[in-house]
C-alpha atoms as a PDB file:
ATOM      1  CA  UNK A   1     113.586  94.435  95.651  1.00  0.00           C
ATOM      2  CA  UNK A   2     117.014  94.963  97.955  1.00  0.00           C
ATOM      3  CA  UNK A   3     115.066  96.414 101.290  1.00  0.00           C
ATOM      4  CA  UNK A   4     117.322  98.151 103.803  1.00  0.00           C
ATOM      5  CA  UNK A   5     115.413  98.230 107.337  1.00  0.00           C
ATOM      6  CA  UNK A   6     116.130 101.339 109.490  1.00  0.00           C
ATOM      7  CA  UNK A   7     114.361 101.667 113.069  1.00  0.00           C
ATOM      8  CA  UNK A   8     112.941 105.117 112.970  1.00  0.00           C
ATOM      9  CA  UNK A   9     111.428 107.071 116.110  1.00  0.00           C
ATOM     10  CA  UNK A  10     109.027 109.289 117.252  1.00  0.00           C
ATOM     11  CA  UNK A  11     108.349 110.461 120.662  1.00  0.00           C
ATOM     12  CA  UNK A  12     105.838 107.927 121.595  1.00  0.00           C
ATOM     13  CA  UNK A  13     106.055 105.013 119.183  1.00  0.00           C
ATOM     14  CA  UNK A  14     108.734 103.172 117.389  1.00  0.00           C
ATOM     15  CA  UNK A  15     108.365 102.794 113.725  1.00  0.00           C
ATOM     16  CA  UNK A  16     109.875 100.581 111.023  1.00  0.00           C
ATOM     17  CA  UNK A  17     111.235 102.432 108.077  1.00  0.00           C
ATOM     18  CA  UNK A  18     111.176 101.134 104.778  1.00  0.00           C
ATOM     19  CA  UNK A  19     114.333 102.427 102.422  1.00  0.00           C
ATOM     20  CA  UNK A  20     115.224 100.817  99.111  1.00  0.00           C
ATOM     21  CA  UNK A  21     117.654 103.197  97.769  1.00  0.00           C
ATOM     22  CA  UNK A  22     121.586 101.854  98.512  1.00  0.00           C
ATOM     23  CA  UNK A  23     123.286 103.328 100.752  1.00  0.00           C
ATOM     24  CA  UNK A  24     125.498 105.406  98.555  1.00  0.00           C
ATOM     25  CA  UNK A  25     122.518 107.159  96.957  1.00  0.00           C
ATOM     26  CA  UNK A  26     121.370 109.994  97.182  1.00  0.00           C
ATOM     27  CA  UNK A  27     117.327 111.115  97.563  1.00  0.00           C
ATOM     28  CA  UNK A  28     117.839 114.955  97.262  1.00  0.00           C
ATOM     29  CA  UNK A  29     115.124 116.797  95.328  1.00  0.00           C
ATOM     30  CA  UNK A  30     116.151 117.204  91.797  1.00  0.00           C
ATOM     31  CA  UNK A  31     118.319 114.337  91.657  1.00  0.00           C
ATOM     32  CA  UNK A  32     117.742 112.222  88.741  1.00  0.00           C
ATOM     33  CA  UNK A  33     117.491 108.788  90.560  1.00  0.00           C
ATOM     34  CA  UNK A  34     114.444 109.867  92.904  1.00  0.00           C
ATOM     35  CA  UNK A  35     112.189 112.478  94.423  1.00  0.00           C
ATOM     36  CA  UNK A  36     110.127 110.562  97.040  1.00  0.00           C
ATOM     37  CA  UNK A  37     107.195 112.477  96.138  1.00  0.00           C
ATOM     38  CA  UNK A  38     106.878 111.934  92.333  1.00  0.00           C
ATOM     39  CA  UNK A  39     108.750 108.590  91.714  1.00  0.00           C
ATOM     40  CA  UNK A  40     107.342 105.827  92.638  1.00  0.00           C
ATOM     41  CA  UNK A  41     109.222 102.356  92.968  1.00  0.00           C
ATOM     42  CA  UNK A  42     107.729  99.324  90.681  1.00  0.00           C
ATOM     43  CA  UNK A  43     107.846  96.233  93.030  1.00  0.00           C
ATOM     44  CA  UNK A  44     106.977  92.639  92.884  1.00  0.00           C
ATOM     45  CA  UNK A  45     106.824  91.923  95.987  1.00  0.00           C
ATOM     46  CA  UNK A  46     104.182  94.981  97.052  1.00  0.00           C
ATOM     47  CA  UNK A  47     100.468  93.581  98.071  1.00  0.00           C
ATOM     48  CA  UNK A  48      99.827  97.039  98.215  1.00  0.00           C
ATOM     49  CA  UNK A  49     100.258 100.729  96.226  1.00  0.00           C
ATOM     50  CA  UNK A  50     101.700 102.880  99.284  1.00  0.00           C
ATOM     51  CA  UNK A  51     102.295 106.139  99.080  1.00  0.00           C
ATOM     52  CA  UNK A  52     103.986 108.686 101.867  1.00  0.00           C
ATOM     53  CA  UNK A  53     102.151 111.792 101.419  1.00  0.00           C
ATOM     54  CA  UNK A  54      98.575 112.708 101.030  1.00  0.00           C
ATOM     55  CA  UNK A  55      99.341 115.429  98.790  1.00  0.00           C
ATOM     56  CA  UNK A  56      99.820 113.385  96.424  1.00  0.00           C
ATOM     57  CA  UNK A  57      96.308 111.810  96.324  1.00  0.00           C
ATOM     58  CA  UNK A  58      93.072 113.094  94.360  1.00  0.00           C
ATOM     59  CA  UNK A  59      91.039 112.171  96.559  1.00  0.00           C
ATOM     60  CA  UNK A  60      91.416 109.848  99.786  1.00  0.00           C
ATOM     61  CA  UNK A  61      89.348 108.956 102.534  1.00  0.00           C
ATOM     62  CA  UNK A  62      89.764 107.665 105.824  1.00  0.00           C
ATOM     63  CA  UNK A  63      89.463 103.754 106.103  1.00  0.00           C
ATOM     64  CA  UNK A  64      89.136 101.069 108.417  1.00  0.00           C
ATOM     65  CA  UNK A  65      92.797 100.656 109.624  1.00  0.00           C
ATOM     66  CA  UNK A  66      94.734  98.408 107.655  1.00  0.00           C
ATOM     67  CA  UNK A  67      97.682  96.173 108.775  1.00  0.00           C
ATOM     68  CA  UNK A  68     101.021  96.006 106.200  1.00  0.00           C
ATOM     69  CA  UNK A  69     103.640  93.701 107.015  1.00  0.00           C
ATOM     70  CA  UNK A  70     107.094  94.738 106.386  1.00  0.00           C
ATOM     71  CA  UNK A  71     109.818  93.178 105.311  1.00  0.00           C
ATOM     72  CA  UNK A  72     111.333  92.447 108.938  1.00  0.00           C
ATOM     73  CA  UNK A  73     107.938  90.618 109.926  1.00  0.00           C
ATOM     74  CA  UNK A  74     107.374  94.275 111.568  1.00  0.00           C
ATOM     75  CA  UNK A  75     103.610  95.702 110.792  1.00  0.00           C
ATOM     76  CA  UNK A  76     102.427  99.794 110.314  1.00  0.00           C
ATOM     77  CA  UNK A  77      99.156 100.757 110.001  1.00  0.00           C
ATOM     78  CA  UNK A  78      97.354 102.396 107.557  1.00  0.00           C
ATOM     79  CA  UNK A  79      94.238 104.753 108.055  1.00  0.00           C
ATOM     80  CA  UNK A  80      94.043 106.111 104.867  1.00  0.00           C
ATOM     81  CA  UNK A  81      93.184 105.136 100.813  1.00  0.00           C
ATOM     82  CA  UNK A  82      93.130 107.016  97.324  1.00  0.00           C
ATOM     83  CA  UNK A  83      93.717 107.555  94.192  1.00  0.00           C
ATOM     84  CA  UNK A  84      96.878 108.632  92.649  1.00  0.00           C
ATOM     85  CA  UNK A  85      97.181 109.578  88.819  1.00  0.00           C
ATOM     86  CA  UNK A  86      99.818 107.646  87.246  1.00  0.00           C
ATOM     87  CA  UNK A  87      99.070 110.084  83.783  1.00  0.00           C
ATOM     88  CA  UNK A  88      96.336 112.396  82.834  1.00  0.00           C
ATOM     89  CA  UNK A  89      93.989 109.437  81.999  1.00  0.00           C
ATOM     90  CA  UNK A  90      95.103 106.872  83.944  1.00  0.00           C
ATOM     91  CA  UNK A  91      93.956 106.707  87.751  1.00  0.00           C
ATOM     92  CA  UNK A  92      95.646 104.006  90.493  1.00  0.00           C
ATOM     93  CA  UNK A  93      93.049 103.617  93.273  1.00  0.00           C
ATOM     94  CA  UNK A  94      93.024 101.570  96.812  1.00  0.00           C
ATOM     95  CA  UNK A  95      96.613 103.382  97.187  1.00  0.00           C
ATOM     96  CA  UNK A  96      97.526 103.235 100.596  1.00  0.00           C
ATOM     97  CA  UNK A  97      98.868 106.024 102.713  1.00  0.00           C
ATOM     98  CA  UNK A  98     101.650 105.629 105.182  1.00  0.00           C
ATOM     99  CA  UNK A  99     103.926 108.485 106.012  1.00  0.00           C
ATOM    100  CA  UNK A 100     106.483 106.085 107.914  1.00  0.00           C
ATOM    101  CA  UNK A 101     107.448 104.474 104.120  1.00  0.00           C
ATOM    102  CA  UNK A 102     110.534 106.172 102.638  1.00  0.00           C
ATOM    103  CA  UNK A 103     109.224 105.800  99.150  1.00  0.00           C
ATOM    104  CA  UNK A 104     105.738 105.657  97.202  1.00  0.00           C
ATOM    105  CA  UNK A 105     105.660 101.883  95.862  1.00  0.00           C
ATOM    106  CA  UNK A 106     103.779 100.512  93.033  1.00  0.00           C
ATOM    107  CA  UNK A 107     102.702  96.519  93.008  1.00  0.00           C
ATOM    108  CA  UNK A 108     102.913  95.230  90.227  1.00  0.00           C
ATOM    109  CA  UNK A 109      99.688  92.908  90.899  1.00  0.00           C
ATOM    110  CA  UNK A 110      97.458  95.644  91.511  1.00  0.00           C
ATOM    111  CA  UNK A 111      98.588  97.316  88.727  1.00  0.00           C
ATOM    112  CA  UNK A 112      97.954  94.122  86.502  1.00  0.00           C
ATOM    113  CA  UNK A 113      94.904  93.266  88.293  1.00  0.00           C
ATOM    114  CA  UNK A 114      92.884  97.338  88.300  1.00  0.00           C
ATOM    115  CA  UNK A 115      94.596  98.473  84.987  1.00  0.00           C
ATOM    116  CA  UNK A 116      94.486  95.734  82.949  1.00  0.00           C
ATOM    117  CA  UNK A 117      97.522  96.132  81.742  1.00  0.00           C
ATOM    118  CA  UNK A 118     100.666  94.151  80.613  1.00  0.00           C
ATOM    119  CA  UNK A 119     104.440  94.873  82.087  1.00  0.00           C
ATOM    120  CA  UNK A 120     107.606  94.129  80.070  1.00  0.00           C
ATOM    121  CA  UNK A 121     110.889  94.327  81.727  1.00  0.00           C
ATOM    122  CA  UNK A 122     113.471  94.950  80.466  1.00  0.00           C
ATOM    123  CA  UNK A 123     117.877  96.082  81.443  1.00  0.00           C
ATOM    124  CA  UNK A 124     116.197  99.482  80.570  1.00  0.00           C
ATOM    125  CA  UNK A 125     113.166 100.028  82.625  1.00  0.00           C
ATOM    126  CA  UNK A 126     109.619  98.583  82.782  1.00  0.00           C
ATOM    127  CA  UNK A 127     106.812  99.690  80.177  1.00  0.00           C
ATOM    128  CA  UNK A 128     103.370  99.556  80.629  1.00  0.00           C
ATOM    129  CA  UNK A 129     100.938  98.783  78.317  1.00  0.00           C
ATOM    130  CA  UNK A 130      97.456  98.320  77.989  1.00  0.00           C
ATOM    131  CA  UNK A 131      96.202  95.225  76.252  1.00  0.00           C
ATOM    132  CA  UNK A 132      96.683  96.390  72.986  1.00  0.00           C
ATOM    133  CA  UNK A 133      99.770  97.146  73.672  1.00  0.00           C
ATOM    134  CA  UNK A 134      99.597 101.278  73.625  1.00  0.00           C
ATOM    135  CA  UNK A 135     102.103 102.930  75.933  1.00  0.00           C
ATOM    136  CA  UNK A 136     100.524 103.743  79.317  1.00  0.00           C
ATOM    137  CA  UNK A 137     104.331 105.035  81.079  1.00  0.00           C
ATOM    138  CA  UNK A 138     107.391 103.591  81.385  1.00  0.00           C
ATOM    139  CA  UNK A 139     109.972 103.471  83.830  1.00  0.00           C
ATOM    140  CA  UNK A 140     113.799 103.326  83.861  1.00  0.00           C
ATOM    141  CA  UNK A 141     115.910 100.961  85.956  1.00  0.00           C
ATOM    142  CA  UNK A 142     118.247 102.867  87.816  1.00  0.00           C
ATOM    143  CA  UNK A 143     120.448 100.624  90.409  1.00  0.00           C
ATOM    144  CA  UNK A 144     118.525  97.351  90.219  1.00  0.00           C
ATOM    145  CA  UNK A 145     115.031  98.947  90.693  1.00  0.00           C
ATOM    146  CA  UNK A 146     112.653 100.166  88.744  1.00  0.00           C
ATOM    147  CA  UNK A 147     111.707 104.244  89.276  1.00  0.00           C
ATOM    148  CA  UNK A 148     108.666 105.398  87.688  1.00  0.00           C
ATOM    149  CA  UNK A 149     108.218 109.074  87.474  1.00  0.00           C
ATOM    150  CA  UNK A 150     104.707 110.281  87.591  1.00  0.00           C
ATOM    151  CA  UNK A 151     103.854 114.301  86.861  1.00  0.00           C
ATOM    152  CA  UNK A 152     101.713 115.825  89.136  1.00  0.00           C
ATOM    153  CA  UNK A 153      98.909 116.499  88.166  1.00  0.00           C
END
């Protein structure tokens, strides 16, 4: 995944943005490429689910703070975990929540690894599938990444 570092500030600390959209995209709500809080980005390179907003989560707790590494070798921390439905009977736990991320990211490990399931790429999208091969979601590929759209629920 293409990963455009921004330096983003607050009044005491100095964070590291994460934004994977192109520059000549837009992230307005009710776009069709992406609403940062119901599209989540499928990545390979993710250790971890992250998502920006704890809104989104049913439930989460606070955890023992967690170091991520970015992609410029710059680290956030994160003091909170959930779960996050990716359908109505589907659940994604151990989803990490940091607000400094641009977009909610999905890793493809973890999703292999809790789910059980099976990814197939394609120039489309990405489907998942459980191991007998039944539909879980799919995604579409929109600019070299693939955008999953989860309801909320």
């Amino acid at each position: 995944m293409l990963a455009l570092l921004q330096q983003a500030k607050s009044s005491d600390n100095v964070y590291s943005q994460v934004s994977v959209i192109p520059s000549n995209m837009t992230t307005q709500t009710g776009n069709d490429f992406i609403s940062s809080f119901s599209s989540w980005i499928i990545d390979s390179g993710a250790t971890n689910h992250i998502c920006l907003a704890l809104t989104y989560f049913t439930p989460y707790h606070q955890i023992n703070p967690i170091s991520v590494k970015l992609a410029n070798g710059n680290q956030v921390i994160a003091n909170y975990s959930g779960s996050v439905f990716l359908n109505q009977n589907h659940v994604i736990d151990d989803v990490l929540y940091i607000p400094y991320f641009t977009f909610n990211i999905l890793s493809i490990a973890k999703l292999i690894d809790k789910l059980s399931c099976v990814l197939t790429f394609d120039s489309n999208g990405c489907h998942i599938q459980d191991k007998n091969l039944e539909m879980i979601e799919s995604s579409k590929m929109q600019d070299k990444l693939y955008i999953l759209r989860i309801p909320s629920y």
